[in-house]
N, C-alpha and C. Protein backbone atom coordinates (compact mmCIF):
# COMPACT_ATOMS: atom_id res chain seq x y z
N UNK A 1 89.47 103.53 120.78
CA UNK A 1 89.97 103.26 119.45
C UNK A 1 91.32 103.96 119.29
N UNK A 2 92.23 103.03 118.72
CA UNK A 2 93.57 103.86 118.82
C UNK A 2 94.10 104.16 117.22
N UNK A 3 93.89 105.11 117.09
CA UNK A 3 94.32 105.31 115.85
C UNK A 3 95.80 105.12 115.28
N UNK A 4 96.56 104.45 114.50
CA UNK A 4 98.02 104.85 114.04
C UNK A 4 97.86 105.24 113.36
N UNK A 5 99.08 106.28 112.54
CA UNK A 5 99.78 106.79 111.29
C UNK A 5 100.97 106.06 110.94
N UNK A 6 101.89 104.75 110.14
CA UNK A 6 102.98 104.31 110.23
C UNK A 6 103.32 105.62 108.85
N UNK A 7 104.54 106.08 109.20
CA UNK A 7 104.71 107.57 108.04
C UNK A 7 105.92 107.27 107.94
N UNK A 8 106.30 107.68 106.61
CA UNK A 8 107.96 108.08 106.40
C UNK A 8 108.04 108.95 105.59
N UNK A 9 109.12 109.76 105.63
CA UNK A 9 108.96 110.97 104.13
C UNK A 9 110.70 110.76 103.68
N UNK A 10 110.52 111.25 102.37
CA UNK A 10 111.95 111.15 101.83
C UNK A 10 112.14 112.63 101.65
N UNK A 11 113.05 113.27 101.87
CA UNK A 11 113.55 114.74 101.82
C UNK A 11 114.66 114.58 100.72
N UNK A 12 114.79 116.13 101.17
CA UNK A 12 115.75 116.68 100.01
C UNK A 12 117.40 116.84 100.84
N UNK A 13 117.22 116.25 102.17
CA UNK A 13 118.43 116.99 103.63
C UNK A 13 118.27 116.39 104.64
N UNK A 14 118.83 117.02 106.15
CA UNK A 14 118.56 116.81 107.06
C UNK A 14 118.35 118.13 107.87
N UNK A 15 117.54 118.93 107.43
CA UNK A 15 117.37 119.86 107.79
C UNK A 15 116.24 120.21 108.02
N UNK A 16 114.79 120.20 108.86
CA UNK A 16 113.30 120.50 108.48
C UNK A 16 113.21 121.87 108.15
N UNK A 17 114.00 123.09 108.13
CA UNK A 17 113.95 124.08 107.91
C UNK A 17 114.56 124.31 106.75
N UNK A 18 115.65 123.68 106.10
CA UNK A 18 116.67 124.10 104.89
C UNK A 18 116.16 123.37 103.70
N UNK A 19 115.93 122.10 103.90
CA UNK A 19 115.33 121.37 103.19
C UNK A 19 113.63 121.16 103.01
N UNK A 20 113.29 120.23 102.13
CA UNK A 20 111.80 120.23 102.14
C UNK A 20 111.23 118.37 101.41
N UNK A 21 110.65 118.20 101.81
CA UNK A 21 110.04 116.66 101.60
C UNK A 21 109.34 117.01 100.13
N UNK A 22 110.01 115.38 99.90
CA UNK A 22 109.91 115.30 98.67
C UNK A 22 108.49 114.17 98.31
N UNK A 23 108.40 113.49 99.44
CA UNK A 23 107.79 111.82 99.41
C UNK A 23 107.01 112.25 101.06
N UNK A 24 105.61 111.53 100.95
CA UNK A 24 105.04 111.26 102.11
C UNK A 24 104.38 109.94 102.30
N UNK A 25 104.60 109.08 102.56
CA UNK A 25 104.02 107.87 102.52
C UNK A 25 104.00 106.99 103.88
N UNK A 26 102.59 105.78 103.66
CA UNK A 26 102.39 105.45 104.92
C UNK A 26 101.28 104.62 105.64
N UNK A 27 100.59 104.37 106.39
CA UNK A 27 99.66 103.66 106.46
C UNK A 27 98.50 104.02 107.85
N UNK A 28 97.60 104.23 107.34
CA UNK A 28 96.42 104.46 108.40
C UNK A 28 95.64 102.94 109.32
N UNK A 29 95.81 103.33 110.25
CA UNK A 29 95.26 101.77 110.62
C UNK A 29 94.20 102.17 111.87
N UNK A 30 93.29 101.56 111.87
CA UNK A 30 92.41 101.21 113.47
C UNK A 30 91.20 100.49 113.32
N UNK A 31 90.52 100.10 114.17
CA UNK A 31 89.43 99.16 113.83
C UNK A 31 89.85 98.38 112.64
N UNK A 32 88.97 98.52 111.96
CA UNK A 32 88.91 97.69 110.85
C UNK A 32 89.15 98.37 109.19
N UNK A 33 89.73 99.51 109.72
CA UNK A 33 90.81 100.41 108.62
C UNK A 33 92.07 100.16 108.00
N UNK A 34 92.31 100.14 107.34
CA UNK A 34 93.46 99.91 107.02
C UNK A 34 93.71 100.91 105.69
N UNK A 35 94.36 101.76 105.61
CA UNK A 35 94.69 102.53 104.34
C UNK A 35 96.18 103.19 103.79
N UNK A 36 96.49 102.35 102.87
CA UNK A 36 98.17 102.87 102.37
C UNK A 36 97.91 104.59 101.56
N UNK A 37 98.76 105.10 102.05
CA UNK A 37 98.66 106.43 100.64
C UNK A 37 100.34 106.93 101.09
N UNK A 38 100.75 107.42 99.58
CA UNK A 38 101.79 108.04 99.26
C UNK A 38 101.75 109.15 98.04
N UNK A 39 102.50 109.99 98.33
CA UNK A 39 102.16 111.27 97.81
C UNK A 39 103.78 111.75 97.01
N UNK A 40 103.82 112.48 96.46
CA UNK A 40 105.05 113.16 95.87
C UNK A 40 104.73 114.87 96.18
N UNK A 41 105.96 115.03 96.09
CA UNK A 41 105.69 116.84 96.19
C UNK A 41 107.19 117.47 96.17
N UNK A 42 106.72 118.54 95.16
CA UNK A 42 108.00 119.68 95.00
C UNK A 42 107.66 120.21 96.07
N UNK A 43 108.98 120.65 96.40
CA UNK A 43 110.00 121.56 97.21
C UNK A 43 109.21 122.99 97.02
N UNK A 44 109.09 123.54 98.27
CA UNK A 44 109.30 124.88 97.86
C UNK A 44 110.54 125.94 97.72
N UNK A 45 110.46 127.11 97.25
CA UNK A 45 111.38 127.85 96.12
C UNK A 45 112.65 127.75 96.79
N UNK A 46 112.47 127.94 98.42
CA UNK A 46 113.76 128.14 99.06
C UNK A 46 114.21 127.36 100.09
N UNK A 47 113.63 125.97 99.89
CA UNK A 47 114.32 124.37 99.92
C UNK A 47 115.14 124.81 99.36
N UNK A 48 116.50 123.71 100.10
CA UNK A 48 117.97 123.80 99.42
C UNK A 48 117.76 121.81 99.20
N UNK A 49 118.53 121.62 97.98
CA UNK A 49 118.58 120.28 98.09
C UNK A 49 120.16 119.63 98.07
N UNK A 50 120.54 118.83 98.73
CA UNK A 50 121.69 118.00 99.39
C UNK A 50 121.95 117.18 98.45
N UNK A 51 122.83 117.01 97.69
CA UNK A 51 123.01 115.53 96.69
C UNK A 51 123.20 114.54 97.38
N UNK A 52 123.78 114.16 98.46
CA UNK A 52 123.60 113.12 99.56
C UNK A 52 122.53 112.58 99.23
N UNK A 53 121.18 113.48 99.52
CA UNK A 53 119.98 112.97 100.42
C UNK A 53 119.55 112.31 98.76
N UNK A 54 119.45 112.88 98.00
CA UNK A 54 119.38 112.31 96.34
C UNK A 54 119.85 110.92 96.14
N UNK A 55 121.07 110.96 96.72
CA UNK A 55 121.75 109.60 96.25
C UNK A 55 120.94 108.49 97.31
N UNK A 56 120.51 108.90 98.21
CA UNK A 56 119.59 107.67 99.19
C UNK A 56 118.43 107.35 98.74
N UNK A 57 117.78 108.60 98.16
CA UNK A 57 116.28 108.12 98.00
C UNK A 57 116.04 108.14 96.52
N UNK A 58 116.98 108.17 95.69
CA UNK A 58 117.18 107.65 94.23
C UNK A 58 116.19 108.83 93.33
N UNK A 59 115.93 109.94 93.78
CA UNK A 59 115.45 110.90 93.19
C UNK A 59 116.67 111.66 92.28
N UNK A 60 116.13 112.43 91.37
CA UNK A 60 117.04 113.76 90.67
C UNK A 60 116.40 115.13 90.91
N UNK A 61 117.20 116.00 90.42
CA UNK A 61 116.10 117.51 90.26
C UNK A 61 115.51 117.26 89.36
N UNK A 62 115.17 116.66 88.33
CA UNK A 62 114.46 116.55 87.20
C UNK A 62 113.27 116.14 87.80
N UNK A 63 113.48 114.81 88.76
CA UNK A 63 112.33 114.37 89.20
C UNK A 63 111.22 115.16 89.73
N UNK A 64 112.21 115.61 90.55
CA UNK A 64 111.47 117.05 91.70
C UNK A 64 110.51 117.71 91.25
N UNK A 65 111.05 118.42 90.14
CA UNK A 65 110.51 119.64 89.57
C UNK A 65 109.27 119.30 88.63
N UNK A 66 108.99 117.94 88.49
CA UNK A 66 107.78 117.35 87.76
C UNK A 66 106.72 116.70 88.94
N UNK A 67 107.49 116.89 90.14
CA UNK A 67 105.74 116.51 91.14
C UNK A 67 105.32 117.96 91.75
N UNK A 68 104.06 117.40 92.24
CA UNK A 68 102.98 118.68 92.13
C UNK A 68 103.39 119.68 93.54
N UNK A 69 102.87 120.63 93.13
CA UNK A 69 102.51 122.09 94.13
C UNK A 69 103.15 121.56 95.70
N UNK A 70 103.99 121.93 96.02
CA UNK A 70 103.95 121.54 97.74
C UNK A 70 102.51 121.80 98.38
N UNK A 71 101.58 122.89 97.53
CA UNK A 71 100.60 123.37 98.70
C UNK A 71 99.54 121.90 97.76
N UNK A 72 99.75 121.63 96.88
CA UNK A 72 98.75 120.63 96.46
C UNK A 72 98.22 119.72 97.11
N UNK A 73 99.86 119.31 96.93
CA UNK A 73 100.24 117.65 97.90
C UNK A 73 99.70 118.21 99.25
N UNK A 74 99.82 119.59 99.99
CA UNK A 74 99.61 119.23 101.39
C UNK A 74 97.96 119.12 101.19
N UNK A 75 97.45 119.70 100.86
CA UNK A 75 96.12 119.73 100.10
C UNK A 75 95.05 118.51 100.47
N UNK A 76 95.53 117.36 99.56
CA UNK A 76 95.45 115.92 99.41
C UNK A 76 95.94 114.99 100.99
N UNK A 77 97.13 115.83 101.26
CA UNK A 77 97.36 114.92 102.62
C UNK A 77 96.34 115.34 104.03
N UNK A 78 96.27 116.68 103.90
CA UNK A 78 95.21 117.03 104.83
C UNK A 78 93.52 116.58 104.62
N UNK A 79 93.07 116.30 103.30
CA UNK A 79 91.96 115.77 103.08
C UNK A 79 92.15 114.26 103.58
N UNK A 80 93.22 113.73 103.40
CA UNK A 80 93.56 112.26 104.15
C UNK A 80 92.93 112.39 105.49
N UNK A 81 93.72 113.01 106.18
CA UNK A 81 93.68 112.81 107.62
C UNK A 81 92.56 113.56 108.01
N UNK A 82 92.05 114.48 107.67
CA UNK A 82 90.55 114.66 108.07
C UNK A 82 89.59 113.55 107.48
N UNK A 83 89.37 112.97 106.99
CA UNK A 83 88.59 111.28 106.59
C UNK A 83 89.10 110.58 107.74
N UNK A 84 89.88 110.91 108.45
CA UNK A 84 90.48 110.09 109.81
C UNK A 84 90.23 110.76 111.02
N UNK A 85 90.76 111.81 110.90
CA UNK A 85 90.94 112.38 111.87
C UNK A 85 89.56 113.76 112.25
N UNK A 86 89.22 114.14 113.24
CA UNK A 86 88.60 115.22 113.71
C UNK A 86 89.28 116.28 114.10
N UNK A 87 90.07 117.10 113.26
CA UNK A 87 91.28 117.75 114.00
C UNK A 87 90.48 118.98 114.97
N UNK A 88 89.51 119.44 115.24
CA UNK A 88 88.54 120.09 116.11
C UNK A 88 88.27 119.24 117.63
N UNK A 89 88.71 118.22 117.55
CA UNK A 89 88.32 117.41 119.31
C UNK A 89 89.95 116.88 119.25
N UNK A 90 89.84 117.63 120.30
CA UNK A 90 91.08 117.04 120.91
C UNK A 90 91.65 115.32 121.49
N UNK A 91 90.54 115.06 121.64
CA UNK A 91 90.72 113.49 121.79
C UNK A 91 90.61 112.52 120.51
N UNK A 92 90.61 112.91 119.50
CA UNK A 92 90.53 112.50 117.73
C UNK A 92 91.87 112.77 117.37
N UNK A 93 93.12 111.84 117.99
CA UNK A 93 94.15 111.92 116.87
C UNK A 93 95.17 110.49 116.56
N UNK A 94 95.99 110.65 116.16
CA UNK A 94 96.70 109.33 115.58
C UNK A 94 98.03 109.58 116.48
N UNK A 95 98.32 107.71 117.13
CA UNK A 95 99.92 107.79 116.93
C UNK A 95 100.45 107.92 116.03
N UNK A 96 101.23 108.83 115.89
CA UNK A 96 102.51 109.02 114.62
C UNK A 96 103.63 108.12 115.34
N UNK A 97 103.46 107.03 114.06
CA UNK A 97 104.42 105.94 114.72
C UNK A 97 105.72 106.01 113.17
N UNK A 98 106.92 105.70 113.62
CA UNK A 98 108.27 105.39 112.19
C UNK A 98 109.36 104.93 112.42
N UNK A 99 110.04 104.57 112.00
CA UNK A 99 111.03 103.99 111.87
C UNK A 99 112.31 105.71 111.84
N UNK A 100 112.53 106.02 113.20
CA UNK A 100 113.29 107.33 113.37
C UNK A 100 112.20 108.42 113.49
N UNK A 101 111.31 108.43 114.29
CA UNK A 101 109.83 109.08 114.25
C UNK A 101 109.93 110.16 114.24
N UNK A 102 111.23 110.26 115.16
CA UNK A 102 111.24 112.31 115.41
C UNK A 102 112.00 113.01 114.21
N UNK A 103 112.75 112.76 113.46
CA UNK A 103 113.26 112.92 111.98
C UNK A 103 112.08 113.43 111.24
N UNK A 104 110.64 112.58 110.44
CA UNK A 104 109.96 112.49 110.00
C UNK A 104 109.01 113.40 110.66
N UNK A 105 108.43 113.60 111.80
CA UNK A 105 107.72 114.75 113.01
C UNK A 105 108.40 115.86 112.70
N UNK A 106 109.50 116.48 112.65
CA UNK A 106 110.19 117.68 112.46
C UNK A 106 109.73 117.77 111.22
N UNK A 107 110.34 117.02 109.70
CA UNK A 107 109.75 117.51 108.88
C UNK A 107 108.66 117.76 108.24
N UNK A 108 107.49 117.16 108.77
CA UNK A 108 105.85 117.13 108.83
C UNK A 108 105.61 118.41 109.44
N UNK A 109 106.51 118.66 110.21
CA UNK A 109 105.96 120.20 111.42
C UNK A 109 106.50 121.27 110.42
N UNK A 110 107.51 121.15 109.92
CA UNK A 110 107.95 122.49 109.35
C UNK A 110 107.05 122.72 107.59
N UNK A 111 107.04 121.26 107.64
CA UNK A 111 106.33 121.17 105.91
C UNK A 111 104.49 121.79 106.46
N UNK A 112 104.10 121.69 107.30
CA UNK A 112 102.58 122.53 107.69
C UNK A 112 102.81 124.17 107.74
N UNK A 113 104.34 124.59 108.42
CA UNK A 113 104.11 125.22 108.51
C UNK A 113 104.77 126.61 107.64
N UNK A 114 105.37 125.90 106.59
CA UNK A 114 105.62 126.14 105.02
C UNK A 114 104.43 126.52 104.45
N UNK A 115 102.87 125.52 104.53
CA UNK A 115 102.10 125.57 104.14
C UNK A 115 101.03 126.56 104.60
N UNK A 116 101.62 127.30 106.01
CA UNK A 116 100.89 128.46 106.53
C UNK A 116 99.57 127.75 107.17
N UNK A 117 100.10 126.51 107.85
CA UNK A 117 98.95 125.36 109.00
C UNK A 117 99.65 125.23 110.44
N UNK A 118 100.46 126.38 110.49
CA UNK A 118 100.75 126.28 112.39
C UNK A 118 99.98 125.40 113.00
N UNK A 119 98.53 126.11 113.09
CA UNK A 119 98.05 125.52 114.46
C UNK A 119 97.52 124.16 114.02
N UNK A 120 97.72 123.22 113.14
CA UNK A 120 96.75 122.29 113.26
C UNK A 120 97.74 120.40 113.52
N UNK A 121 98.66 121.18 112.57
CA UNK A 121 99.97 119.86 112.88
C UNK A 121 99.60 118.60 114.03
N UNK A 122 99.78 119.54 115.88
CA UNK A 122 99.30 118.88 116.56
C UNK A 122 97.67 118.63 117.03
N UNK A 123 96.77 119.34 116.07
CA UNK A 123 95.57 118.44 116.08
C UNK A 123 95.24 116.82 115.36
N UNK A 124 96.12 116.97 114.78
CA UNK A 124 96.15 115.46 114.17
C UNK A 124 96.97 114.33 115.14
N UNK A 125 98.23 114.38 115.84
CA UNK A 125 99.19 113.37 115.72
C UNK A 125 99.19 113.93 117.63
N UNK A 126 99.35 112.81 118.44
CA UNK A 126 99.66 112.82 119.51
C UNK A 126 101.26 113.17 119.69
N UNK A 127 101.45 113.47 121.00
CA UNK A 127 102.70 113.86 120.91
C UNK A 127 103.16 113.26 122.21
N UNK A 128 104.90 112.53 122.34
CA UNK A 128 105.59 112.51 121.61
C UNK A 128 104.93 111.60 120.46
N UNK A 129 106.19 110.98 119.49
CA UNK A 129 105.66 110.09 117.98
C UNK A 129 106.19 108.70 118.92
N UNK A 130 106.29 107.91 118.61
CA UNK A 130 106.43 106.32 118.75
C UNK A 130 107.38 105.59 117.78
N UNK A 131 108.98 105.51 118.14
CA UNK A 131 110.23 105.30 117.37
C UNK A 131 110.35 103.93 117.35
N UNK A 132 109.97 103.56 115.98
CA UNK A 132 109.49 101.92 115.94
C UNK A 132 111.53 101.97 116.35
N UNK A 133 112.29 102.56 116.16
CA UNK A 133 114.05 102.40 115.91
C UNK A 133 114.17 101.59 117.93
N UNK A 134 113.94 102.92 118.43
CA UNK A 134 113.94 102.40 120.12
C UNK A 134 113.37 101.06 120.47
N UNK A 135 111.68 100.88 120.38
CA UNK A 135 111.48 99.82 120.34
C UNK A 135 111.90 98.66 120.01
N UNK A 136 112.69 98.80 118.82
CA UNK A 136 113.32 97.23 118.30
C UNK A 136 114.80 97.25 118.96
N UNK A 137 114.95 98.94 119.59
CA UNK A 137 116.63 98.35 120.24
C UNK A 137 116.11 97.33 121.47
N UNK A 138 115.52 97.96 121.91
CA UNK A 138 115.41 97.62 123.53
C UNK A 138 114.79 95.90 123.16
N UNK A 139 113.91 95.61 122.26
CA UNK A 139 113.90 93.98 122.46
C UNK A 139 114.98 93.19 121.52
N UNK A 140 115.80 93.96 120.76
CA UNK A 140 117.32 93.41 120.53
C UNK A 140 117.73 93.34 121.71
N UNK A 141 117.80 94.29 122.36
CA UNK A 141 118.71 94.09 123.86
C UNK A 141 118.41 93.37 124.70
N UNK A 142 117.00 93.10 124.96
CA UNK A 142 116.27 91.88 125.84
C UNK A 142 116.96 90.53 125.10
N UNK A 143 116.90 90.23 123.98
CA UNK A 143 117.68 89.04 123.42
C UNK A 143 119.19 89.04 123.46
N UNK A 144 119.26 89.94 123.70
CA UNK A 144 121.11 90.07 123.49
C UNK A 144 121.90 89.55 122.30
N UNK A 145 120.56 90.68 121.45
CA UNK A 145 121.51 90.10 120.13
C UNK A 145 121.95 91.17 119.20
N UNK A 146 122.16 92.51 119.79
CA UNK A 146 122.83 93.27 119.17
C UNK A 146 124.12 93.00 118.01
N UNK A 147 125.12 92.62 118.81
CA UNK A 147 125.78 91.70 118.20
C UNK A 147 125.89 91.27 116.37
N UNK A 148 124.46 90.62 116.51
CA UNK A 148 123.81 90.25 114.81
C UNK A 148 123.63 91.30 113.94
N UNK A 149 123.80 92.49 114.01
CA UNK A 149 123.32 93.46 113.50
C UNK A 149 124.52 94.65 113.37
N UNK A 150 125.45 94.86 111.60
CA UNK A 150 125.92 95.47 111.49
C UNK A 150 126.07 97.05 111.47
N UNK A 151 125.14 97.33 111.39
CA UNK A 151 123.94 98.69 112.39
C UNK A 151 122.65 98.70 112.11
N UNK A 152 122.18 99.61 112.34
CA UNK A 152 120.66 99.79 112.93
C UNK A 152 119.84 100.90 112.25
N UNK A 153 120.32 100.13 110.87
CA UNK A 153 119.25 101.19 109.85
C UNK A 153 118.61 99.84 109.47
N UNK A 154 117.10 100.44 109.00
CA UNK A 154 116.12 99.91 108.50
C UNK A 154 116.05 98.60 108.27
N UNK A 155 116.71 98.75 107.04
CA UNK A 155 117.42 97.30 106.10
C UNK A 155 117.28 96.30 107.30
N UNK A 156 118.91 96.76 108.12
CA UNK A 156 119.53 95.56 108.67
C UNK A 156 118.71 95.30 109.71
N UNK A 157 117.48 95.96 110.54
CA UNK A 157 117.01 95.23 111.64
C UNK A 157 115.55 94.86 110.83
N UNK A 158 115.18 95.40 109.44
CA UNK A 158 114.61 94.52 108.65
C UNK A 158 114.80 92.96 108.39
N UNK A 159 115.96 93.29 108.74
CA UNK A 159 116.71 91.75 107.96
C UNK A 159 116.82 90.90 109.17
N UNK A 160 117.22 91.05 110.36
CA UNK A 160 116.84 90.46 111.79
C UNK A 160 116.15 89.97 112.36
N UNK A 161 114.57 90.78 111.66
CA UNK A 161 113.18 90.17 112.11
C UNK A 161 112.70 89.44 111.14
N UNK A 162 113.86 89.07 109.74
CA UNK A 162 113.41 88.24 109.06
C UNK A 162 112.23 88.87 107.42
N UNK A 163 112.41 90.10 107.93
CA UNK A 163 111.10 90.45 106.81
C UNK A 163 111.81 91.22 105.83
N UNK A 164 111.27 90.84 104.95
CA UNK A 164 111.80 90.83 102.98
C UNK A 164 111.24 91.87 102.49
N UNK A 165 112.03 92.26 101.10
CA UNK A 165 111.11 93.21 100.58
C UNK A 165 110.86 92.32 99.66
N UNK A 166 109.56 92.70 98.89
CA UNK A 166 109.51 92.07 97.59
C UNK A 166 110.00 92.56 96.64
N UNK A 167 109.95 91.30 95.25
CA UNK A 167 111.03 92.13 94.28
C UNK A 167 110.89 93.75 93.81
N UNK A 168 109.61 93.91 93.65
CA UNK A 168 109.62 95.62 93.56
C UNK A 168 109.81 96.69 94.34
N UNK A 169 109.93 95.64 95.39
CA UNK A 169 109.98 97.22 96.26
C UNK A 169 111.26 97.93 96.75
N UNK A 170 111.45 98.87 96.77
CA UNK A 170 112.90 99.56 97.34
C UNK A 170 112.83 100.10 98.39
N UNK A 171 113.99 100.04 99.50
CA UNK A 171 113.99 101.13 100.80
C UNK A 171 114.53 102.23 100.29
N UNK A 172 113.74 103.47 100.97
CA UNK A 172 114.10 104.93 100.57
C UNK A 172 113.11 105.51 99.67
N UNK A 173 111.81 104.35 99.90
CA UNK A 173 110.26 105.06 99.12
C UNK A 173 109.54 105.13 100.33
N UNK A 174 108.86 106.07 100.80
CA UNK A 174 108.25 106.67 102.03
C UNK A 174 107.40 105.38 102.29
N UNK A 175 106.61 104.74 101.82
CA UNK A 175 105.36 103.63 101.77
C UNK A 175 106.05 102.47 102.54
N UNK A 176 107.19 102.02 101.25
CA UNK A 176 107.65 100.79 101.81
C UNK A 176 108.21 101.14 103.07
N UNK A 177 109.15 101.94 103.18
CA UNK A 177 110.25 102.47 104.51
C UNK A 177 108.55 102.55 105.90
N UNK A 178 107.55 102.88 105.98
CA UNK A 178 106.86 102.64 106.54
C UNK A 178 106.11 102.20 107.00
N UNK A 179 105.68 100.72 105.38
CA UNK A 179 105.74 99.44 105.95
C UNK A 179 106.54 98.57 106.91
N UNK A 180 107.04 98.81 106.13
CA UNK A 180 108.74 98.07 107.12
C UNK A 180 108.68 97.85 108.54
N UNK A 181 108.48 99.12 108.88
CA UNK A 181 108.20 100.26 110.47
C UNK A 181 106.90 99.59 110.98
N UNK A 182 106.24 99.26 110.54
CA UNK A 182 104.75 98.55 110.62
C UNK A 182 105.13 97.11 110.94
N UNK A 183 105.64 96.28 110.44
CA UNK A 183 106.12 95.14 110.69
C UNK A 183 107.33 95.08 111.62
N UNK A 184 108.27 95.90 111.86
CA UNK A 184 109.06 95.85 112.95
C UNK A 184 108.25 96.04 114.45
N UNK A 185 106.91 97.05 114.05
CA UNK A 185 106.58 97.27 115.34
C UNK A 185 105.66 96.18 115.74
N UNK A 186 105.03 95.69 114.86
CA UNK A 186 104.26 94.18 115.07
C UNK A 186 104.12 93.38 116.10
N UNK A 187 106.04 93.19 115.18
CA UNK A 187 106.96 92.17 116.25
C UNK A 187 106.89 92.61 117.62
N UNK A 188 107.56 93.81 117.83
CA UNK A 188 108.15 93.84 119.31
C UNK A 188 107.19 94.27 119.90
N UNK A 189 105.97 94.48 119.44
CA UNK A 189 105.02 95.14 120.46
C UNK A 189 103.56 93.81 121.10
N UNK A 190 104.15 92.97 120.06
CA UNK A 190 102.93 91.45 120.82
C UNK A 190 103.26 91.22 122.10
C-alpha cells in the first residue's frame, strides 16, 4: 500500500528557519482513501515576515495574528497523520509528494521542530519527497515542448496540462496549490 501526502504550505519567506508557515494544505490518498485537509496557523514570536511572501499568498498581518496557536495547528496536523500514519513502524509512512517538494519538506522540518517534535518529522514522510516540478520537466522534455511554457511555476505548467482552476479557487492556497500537484503528477506518472 503506498501511501501519498500531495502538501503545500504558504509561508511568511523563504527561509525554514527565519520565517514560519502560515497555511498547510493537501491531500491524503491510498487504497480507497482519499482525504483533503487544510489548516491555518500563526507564526511563532520570532518568525520574521517578508512582504513579498504576503503579496503571493494574499495574506496580511492582520490575517496572521487571528489564526490559531502554531502549537494548535501542529496539534490537529499530527492527529491527521497519525489516523494515517503509524509513526512507531518504520515501514508506515507517506510519499511527501509537491509541486517544489523540497521547499515545503524544509519548512514542515523546521515547523516540527519549532514545535519541539525532532524525532518524529521523518517517522511520517519517506525521504527524499517526490517534486511533482522535475517530473513534469522531464516529460515536457520527452515532448519537446518546453518551448510552450513561459516558465515553470505552477500556473503555467498548470495551464500546459490543460487543467483549470475553478472559479473559486486561487493559486497560493496550500489545498488548491496541492491539488494542482496531484493532477500534474497524474499526468506524467500513467
Amino acid at each position: 500500500m503506498q501511501k501519498e501526502i500531495f502538501i503545500d504550505t504558504e509561508t511568511t519567506g523563504l527561509d525554514p528557519i527565519k520565517n514560519g508557515i502560515i497555511e498547510i494544505g493537501g491531500v491524503i490518498r491510498y487504497d480507497k482513501v482519499y482525504e483533503e485537509f487544510n489548516f491555518n496557523c500563526c507564526i511563532f514570536a520570532e518568525d520574521e515576515i517578508t512582504a513579498s511572501a504576503l503579496e503571493i499568498n494574499g495574506y496580511t498581518e492582520e490575517d496572521i495574528i487571528t489564526f490559531p496557536d502554531p502549537l494548535d495547528t501542529y496539534t490537529l496536523f499530527i492527529k491527521l497523520l497519525d489516523k494515517h500514519i503509524n509513526r512507531y513502524d518504520p515501514k508506515d509512512k507517506a510519499y511527501f509528494i509537491g509541486f517544489g517538494a523540497e521547499y515545503d519538506m524544509k519548512f514542515l522540518r523546521s515547523w516540527f521542530d519549532k514545535n519541539d517534535e525532532k524525532p518524529f518529522f521523518g517517522s511520517y514522510f519517506w525521504h527524499p519527497p517526490i517534486d511533482v516540478s522535475i517530473l513534469a520537466a522531464q516529460y515536457i522534455k520527452n515532448k519537446q515542448d518546453r518551448t510552450k511554457l513561459a516558465n515553470f511555476k505552477l500556473k503555467s505548467v498548470s495551464n500546459y496540462f490543460g487543467i483549470k482552476l475553478e472559479t473559486n479557487e486561487k493559486l497560493h492556497s496550500a489545498l488548491i496549490d496541492a491539488k494542482l500537484a496531484m493532477k500534474i503528477y497524474n499526468i506524467v506518472t500513467k
